[in-house]
Each structure stands twice: as structure tokens, then as C-alpha cells.
N, C-alpha and C. Protein backbone atom coordinates (compact mmCIF):
# COMPACT_ATOMS: atom_id res chain seq x y z
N UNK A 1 20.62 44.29 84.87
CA UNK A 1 19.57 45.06 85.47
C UNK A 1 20.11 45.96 86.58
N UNK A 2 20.68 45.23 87.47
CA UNK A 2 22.11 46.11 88.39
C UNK A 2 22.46 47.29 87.86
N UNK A 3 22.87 47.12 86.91
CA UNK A 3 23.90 48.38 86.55
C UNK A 3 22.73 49.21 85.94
N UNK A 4 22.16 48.74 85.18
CA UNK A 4 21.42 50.11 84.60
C UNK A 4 20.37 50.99 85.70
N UNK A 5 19.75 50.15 86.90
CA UNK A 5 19.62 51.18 88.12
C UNK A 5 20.74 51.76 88.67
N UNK A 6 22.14 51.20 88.25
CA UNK A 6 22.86 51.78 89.45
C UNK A 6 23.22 53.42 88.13
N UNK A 7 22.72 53.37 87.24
CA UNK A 7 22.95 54.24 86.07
C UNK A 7 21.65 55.70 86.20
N UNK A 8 20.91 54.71 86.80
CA UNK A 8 19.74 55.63 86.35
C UNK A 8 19.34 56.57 88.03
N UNK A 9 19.11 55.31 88.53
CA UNK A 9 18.84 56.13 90.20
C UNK A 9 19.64 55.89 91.23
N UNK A 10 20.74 55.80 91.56
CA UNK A 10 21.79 55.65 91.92
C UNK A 10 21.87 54.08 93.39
N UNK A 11 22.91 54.38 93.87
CA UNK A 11 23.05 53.30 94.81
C UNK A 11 21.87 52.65 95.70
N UNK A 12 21.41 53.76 96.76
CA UNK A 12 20.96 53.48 97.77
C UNK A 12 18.99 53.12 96.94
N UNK A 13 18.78 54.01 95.74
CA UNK A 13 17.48 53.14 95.29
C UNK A 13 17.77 51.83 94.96
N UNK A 14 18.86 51.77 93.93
CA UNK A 14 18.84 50.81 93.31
C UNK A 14 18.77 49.24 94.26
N UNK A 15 19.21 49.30 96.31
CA UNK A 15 19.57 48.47 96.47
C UNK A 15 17.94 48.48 97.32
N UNK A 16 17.19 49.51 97.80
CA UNK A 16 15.90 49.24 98.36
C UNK A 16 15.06 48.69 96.76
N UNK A 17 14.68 48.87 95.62
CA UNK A 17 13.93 47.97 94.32
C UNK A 17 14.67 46.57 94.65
N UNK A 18 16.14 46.18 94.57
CA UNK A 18 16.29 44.81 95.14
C UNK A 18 15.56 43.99 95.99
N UNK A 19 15.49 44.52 97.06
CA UNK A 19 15.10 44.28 98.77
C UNK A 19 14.01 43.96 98.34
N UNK A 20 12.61 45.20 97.75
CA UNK A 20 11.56 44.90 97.43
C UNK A 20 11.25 43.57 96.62
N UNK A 21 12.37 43.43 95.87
CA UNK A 21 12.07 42.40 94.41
C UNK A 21 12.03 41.07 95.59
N UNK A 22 13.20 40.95 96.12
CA UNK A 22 13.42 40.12 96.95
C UNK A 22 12.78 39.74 97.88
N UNK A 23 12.08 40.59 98.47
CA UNK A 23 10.43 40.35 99.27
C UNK A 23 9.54 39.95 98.86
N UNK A 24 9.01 40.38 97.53
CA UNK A 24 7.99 39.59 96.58
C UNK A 24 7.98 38.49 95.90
N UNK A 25 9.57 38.31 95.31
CA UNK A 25 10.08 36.82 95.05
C UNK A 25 10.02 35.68 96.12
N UNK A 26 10.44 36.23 97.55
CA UNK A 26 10.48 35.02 98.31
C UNK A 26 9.36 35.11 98.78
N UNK A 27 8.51 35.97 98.99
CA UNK A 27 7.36 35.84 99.45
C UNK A 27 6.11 34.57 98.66
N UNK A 28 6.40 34.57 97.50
CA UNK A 28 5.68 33.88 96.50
C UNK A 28 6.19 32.34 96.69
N UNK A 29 7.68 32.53 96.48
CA UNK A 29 8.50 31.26 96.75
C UNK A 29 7.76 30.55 97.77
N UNK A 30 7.53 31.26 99.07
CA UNK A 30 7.19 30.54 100.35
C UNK A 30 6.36 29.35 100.39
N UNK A 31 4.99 30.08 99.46
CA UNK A 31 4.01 29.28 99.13
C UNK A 31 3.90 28.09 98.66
N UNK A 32 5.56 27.84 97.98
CA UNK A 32 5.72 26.32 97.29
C UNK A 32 6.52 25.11 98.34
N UNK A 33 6.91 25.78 99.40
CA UNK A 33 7.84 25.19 100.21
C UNK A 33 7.02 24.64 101.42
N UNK A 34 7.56 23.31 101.03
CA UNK A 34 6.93 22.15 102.37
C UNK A 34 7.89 22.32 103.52
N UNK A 35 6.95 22.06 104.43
CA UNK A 35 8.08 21.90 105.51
C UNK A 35 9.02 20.33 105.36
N UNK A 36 9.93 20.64 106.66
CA UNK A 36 10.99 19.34 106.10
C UNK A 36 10.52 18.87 107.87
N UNK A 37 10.31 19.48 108.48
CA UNK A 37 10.08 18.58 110.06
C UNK A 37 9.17 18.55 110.17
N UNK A 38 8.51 17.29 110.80
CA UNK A 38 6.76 17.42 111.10
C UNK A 38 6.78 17.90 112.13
N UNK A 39 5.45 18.50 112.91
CA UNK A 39 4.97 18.96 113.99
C UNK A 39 4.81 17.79 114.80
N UNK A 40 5.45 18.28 115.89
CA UNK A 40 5.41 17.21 117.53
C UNK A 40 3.86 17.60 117.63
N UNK A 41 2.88 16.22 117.87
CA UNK A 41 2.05 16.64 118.22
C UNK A 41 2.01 16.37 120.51
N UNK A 42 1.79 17.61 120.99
CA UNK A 42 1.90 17.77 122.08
C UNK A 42 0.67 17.19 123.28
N UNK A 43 1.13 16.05 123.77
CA UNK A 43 0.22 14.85 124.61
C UNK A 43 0.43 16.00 125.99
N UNK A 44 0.78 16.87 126.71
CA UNK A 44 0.60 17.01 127.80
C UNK A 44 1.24 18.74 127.82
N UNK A 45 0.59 18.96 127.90
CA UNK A 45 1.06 20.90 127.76
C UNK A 45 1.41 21.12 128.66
N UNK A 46 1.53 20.64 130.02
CA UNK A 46 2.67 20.89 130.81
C UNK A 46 4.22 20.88 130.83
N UNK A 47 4.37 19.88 129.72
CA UNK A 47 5.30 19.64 129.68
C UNK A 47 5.17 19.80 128.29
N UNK A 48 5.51 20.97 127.49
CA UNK A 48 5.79 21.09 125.85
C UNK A 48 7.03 20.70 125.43
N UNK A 49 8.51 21.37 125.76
CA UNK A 49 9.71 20.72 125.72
C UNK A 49 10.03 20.02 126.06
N UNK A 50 10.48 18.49 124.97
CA UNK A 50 11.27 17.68 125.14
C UNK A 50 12.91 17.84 125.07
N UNK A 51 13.56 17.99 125.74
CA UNK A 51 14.72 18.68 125.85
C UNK A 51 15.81 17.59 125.20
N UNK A 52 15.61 16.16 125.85
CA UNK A 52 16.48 15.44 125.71
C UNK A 52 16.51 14.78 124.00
N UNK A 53 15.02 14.99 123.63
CA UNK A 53 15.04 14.74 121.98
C UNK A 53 15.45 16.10 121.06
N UNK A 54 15.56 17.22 121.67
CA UNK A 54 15.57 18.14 121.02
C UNK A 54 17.01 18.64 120.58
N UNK A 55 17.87 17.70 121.85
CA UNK A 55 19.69 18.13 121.99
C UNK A 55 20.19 16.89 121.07
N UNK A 56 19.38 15.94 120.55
CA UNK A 56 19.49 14.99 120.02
C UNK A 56 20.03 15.28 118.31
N UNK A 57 19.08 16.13 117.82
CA UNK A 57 19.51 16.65 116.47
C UNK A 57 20.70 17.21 117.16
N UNK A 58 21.75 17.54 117.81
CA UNK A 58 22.69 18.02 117.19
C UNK A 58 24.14 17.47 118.20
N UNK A 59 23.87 15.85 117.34
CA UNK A 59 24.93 15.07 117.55
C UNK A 59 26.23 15.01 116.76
N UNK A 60 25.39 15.25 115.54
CA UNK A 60 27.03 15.78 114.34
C UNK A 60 27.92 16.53 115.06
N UNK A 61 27.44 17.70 116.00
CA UNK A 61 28.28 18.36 116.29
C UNK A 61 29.63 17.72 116.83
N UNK A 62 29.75 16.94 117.45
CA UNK A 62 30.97 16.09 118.14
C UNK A 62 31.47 14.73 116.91
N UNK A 63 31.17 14.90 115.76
CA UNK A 63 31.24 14.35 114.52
C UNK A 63 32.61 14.90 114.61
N UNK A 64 34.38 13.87 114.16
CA UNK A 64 35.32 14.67 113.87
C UNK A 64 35.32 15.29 112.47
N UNK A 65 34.37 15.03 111.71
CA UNK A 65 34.45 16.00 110.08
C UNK A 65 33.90 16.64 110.39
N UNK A 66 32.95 17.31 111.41
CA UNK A 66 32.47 18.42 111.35
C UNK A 66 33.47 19.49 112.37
N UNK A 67 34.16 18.75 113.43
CA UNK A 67 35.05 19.79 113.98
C UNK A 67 36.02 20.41 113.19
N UNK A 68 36.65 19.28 112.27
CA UNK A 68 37.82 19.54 111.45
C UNK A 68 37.43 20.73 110.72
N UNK A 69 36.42 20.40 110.16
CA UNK A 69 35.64 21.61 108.90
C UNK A 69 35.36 22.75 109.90
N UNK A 70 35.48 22.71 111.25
CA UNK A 70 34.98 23.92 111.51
C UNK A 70 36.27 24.44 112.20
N UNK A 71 36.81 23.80 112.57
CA UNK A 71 38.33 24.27 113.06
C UNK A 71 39.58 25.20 111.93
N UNK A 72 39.26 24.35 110.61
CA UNK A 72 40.03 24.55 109.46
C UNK A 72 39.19 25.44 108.52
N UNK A 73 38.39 26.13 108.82
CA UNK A 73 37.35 27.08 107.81
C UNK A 73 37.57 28.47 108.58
N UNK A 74 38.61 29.01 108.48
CA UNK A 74 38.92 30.26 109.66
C UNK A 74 39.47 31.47 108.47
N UNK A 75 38.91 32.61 108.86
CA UNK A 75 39.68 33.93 108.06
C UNK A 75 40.61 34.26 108.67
């Protein structure tokens, strides 16, 4: 399908009909997709951020397979 826009109306249409396709595809997609985190439900609106649960998801980071992988994944 690529090539025969890139045949017919050249580059720069052929890559805005993508974009579009791609807006309407994921747009539709959206509709099927659950969320994966539930909603904090919020006991005191003064205080909305929980900071210390929130730095919590990202304990992998100091994981040594994740440094390695990120140390050794270099261009």
C-alpha cells in the first residue's frame, strides 16, 4: 500500500494518509484498552501526592539487570 502512494502522490502525501490512518486506527483501538493502574482514590485533597509511594514504582531502577541493560545498550 506504501509504495503504490509513494507511486501515485508522492512522499510527503503519502506519509500525512499514514498519520491519518494511524489516528483513526488508534483512536478506535483506544476504546478497547483497559487501564492497567487503578485510580488512587484521594482521602484528603490537601495532600493529593503521595510522593513516597509514587518513587516506589521505580525500584527496578537500582536492579543490577536493569543497569547492565542500560549501560550495555549504547550506539
Amino acid at each position: 500500500m506504501a509504495s503504490s502512494l509513494l507511486q501515485k502522490v508522492g512522499y510527503q502525501w503519502t506519509l500525512r494518509i499514514w498519520a491519518a490512518m494511524f489516528i483513526v486506527f488508534g483512536s478506535i483501538a483506544l476504546l478497547g484498552v483497559k487501564p492497567r493502574l487503578p485510580v488512587l482514590a484521594v482521602r484528603d485533597p490537601v495532600r493529593i501526592y503521595n510522593v513516597p509511594r509514587y518513587l516506589r514504582q521505580f525500584k527496578f531502577v537500582l536492579r543490577p539487570l536493569f543497569i547492565i541493560n542500560v549501560v550495555s545498550v549504547q550506539e
